[in-house]
N, C-alpha and C. Protein backbone atom coordinates (compact mmCIF):
# COMPACT_ATOMS: atom_id res chain seq x y z
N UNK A 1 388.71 39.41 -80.25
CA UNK A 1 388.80 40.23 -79.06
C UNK A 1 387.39 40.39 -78.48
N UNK A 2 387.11 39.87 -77.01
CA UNK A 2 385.98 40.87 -76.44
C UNK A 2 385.75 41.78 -76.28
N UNK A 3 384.52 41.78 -76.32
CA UNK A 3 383.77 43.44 -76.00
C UNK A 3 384.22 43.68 -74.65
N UNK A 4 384.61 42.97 -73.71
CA UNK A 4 385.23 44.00 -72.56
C UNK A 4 386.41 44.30 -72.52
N UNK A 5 387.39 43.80 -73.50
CA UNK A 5 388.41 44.39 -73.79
C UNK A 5 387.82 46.01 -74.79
N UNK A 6 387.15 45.00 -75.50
CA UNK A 6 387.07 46.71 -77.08
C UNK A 6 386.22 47.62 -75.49
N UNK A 7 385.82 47.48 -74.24
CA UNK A 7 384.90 48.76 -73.72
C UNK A 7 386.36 49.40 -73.23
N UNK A 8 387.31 48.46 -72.24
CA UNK A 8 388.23 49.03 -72.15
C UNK A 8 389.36 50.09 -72.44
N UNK A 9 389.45 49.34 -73.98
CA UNK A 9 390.55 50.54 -74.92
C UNK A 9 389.41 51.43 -75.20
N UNK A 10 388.09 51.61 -75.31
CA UNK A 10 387.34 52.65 -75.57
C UNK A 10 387.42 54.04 -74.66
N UNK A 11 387.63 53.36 -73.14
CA UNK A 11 387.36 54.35 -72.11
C UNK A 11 389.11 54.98 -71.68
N UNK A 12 389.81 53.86 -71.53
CA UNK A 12 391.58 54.12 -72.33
C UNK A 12 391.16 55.52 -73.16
N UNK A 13 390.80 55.17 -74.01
CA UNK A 13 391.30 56.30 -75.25
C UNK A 13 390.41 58.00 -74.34
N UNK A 14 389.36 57.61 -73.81
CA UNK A 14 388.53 58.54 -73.12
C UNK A 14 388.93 59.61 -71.70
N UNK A 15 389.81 58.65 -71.63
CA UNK A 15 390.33 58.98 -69.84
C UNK A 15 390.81 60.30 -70.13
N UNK A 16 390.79 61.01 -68.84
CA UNK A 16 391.58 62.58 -68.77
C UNK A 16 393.09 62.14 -68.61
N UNK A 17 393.57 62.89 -69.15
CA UNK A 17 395.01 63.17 -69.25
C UNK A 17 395.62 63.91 -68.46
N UNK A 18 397.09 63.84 -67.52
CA UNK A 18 397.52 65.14 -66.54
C UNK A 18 398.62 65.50 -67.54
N UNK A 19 398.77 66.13 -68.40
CA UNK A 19 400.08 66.34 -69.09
C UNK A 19 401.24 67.10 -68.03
N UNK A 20 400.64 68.33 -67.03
CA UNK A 20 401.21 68.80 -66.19
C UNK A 20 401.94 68.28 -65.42
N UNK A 21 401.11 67.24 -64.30
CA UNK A 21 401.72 66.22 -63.79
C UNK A 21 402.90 65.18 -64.24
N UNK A 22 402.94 64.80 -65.52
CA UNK A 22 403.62 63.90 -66.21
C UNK A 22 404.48 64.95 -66.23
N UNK A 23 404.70 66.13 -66.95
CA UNK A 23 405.75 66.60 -67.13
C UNK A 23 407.10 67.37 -65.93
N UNK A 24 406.19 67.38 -64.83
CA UNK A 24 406.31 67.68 -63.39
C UNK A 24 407.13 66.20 -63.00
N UNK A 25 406.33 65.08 -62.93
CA UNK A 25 407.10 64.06 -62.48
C UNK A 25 408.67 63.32 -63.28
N UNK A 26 408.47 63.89 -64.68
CA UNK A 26 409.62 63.45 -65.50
C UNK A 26 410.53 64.52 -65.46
N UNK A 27 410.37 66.30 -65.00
CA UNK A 27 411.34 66.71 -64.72
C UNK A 27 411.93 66.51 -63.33
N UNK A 28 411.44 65.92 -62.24
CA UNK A 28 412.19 65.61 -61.27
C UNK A 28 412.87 64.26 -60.67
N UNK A 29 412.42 63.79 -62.35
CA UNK A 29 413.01 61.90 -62.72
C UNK A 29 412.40 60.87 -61.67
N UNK A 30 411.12 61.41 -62.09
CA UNK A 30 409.87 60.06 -61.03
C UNK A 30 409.22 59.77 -62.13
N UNK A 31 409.33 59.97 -62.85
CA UNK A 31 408.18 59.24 -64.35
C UNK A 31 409.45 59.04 -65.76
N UNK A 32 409.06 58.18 -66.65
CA UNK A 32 410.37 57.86 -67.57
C UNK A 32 409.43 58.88 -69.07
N UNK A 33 410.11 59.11 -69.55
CA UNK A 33 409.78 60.26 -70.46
C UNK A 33 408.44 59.47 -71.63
N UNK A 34 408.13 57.92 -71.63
CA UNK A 34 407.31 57.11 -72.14
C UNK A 34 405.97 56.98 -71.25
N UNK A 35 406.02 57.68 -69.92
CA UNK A 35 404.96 57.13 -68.96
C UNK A 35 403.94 58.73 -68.90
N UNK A 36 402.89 58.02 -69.06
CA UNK A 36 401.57 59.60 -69.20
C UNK A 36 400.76 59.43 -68.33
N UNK A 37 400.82 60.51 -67.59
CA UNK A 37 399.65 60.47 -66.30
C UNK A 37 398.44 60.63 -66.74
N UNK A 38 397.41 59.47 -66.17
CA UNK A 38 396.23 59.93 -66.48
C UNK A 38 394.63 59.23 -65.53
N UNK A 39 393.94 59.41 -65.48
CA UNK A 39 392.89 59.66 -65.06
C UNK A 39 392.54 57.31 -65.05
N UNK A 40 392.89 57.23 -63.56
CA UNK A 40 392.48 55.22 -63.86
C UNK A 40 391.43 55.13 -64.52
N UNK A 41 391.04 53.97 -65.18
CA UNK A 41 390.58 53.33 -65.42
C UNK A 41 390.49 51.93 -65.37
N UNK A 42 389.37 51.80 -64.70
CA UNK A 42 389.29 50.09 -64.07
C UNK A 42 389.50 49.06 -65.08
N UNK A 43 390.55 48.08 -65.06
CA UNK A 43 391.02 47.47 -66.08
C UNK A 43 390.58 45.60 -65.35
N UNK A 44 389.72 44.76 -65.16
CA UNK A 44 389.47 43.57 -64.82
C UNK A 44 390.67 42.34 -64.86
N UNK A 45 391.43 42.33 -63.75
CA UNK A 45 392.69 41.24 -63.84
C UNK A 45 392.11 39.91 -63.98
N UNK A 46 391.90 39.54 -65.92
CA UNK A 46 391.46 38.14 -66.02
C UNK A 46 392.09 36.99 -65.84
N UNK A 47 393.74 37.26 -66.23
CA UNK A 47 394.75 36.25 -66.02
C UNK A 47 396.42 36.82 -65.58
N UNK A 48 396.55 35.91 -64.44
CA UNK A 48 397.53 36.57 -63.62
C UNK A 48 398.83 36.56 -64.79
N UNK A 49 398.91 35.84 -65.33
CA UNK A 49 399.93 35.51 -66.52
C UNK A 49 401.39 34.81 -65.83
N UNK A 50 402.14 34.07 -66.36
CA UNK A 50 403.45 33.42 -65.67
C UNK A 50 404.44 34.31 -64.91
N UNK A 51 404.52 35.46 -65.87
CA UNK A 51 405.31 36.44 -64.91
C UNK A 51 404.69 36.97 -63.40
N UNK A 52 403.04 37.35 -63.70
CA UNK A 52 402.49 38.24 -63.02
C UNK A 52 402.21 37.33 -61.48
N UNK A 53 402.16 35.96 -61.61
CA UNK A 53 401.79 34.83 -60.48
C UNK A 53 403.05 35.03 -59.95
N UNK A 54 404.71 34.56 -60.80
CA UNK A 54 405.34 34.76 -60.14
C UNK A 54 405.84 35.48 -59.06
N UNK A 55 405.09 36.82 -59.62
CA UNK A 55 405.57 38.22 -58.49
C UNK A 55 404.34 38.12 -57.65
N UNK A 56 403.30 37.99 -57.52
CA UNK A 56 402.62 37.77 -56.58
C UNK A 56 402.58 36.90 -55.80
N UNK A 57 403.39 35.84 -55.85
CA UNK A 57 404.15 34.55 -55.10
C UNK A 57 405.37 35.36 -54.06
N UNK A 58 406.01 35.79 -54.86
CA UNK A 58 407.62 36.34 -54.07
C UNK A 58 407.25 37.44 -53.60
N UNK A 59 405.84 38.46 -53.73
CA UNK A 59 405.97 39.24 -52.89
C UNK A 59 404.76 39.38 -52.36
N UNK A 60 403.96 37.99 -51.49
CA UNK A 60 402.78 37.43 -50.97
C UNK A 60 401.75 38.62 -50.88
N UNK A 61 401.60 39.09 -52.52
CA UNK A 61 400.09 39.49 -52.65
C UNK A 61 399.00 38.16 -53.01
N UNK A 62 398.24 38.74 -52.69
CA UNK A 62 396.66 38.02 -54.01
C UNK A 62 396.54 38.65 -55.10
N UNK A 63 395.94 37.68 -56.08
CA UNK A 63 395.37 38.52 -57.22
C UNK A 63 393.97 39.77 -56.67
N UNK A 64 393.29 38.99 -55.86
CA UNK A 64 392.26 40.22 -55.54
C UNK A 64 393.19 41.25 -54.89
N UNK A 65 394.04 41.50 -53.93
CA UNK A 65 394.79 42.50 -53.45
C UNK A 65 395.78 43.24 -54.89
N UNK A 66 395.85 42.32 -55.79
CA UNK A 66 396.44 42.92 -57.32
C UNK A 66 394.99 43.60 -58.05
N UNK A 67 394.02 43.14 -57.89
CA UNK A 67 392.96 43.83 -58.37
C UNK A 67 392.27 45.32 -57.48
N UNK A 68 392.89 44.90 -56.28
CA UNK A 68 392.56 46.05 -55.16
C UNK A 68 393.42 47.39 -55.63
N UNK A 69 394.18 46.85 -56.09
CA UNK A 69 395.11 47.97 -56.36
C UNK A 69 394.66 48.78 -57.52
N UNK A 70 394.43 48.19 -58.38
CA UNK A 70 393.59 49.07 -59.81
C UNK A 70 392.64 49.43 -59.31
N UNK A 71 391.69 48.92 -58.31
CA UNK A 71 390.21 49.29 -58.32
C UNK A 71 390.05 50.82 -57.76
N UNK A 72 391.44 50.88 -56.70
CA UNK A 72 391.69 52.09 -55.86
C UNK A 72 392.75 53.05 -55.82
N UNK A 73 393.38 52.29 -57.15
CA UNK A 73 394.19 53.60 -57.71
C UNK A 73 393.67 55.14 -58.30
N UNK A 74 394.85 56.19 -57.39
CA UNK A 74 394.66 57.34 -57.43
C UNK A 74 395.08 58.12 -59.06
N UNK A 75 396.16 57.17 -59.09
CA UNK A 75 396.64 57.46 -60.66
C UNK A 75 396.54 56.49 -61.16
N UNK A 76 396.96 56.71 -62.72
CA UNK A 76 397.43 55.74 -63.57
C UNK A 76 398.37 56.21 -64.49
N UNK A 77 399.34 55.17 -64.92
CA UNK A 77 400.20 55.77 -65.65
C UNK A 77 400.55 54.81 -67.46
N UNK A 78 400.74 55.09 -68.46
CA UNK A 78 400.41 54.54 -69.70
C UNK A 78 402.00 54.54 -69.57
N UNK A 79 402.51 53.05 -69.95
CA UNK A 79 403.50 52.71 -69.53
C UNK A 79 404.27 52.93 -70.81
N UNK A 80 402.81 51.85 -71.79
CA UNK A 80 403.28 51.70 -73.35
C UNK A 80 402.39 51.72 -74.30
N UNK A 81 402.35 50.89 -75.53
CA UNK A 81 400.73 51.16 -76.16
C UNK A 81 400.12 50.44 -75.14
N UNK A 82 399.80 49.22 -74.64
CA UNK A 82 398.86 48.58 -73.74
C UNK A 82 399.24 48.54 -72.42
N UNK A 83 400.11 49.22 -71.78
CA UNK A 83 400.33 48.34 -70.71
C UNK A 83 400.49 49.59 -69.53
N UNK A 84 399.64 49.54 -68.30
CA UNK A 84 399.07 50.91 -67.37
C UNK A 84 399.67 50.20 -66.06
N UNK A 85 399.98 51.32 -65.31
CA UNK A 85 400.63 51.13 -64.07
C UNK A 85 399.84 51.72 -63.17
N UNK A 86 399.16 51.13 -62.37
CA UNK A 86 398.21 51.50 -61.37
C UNK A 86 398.31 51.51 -59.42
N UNK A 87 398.86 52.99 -59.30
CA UNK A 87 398.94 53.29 -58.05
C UNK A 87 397.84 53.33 -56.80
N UNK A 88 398.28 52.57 -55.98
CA UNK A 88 397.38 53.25 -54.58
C UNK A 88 398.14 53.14 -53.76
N UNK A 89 397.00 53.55 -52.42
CA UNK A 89 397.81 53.80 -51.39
C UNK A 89 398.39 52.16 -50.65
N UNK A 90 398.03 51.23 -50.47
CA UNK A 90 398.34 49.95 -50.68
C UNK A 90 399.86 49.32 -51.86
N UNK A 91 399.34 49.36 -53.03
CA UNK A 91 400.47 49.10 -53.82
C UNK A 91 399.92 49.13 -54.54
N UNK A 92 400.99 48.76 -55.84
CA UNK A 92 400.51 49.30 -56.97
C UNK A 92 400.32 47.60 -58.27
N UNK A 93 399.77 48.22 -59.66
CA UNK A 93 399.38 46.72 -60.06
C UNK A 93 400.32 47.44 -61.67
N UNK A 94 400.79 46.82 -62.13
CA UNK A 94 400.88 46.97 -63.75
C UNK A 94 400.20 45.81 -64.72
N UNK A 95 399.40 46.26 -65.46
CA UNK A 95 398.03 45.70 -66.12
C UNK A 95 398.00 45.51 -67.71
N UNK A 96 398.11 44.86 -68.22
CA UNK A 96 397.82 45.06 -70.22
C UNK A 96 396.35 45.52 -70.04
N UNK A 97 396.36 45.97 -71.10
CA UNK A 97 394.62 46.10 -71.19
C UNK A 97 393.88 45.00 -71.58
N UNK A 98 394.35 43.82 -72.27
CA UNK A 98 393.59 42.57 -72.32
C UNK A 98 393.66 42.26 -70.76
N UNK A 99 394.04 42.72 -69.75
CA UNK A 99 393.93 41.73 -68.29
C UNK A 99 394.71 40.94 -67.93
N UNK A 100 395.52 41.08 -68.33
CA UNK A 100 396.94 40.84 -68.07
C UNK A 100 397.72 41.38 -67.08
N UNK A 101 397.74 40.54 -65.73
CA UNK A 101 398.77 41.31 -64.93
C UNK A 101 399.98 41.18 -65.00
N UNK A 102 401.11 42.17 -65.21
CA UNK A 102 402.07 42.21 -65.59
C UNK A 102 403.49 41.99 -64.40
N UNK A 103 402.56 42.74 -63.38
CA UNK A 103 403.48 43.16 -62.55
C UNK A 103 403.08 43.52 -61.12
N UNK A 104 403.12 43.59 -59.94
CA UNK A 104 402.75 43.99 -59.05
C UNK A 104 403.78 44.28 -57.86
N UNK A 105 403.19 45.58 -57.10
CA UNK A 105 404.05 45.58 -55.79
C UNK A 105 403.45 46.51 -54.73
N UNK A 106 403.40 45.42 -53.61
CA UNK A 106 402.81 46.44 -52.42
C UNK A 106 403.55 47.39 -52.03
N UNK A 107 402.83 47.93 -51.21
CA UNK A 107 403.66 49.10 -50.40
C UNK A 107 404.64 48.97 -49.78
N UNK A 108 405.33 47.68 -49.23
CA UNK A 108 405.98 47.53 -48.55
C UNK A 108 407.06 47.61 -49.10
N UNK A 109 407.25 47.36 -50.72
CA UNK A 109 408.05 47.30 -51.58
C UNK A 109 408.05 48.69 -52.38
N UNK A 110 407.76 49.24 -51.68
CA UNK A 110 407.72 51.33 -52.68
C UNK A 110 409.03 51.44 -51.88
N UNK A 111 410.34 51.72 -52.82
CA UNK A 111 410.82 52.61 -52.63
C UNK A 111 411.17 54.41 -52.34
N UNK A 112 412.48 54.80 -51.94
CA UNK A 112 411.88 56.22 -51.82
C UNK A 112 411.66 57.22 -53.07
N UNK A 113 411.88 56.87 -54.04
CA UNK A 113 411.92 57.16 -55.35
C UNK A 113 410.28 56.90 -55.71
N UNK A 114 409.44 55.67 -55.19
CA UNK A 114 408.26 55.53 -55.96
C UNK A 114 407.25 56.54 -54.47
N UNK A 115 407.84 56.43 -53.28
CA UNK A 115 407.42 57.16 -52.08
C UNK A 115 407.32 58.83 -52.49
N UNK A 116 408.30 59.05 -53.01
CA UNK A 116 408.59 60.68 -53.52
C UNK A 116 407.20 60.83 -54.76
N UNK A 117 407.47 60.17 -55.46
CA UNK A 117 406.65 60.23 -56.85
C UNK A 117 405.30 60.55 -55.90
N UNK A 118 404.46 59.35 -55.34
CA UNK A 118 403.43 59.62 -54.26
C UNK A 118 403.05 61.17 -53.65
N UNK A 119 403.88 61.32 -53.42
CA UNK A 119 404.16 62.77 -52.77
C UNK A 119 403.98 63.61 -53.42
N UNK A 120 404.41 63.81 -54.47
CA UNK A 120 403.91 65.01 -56.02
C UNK A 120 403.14 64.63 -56.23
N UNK A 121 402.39 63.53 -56.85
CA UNK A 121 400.73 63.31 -57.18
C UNK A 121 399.92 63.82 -56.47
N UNK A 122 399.92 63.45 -55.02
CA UNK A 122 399.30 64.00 -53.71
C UNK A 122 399.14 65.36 -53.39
């Protein structure tokens, strides 16, 4: 493993936590009872991965516009042990912490369910 992975899970483990928020967004069923609000942390998208190209193909982002999205996310959310979901006002990126993009979706693709969620963070 690299050291910019091991700085990563270092500052991971460091980040502020919203327990309030999380528990706010999972009682009004905008967060899944596994997802923890917390404080981004810039995570470096090294490899788009097979899934993560795919969705950035079908829903004509870039990887830098997938990296735009972590860089300027307002939240973040801990999906699983490694894997963070990173909101902005643009769209959002889901990330492993090795750099792994998992997942992505612009704004155009926020539903009113991920639109609402927005709205309580805010």
């Amino acid at each position: 493993m690299n050291s910019s992975v091991e700085d990563v899970k270092i500052k991971l483990a460091k980040a502020k936590k919203y327990p309030e928020l999380t528990r706010q967004l999972q009682s009004l069923g905008l967060a899944s009872p596994r997802d923890e609000a917390m404080e981004p942390v810039r995570i470096q998208i090294v490899d788009p991965g097979i899934h993560g190209t795919e969705q950035l193909k079908s829903r004509g982002v870039t990887l830098d516009e997938a990296q735009s999205f972590v860089d300027n996310a307002f939240i973040m959310f801990k999906q699983s042990s490694d894997k963070y979901l990173f909101i902005s006002d643009d769209g959002s990126s889901v990330v492993i912490e090795n750099g792994r993009l998992s997942t992505v979706y612009p704004r155009w693709k926020y539903d009113p369910r991920q639109l609402k969620k927005i709205e309580v963070i805010k």
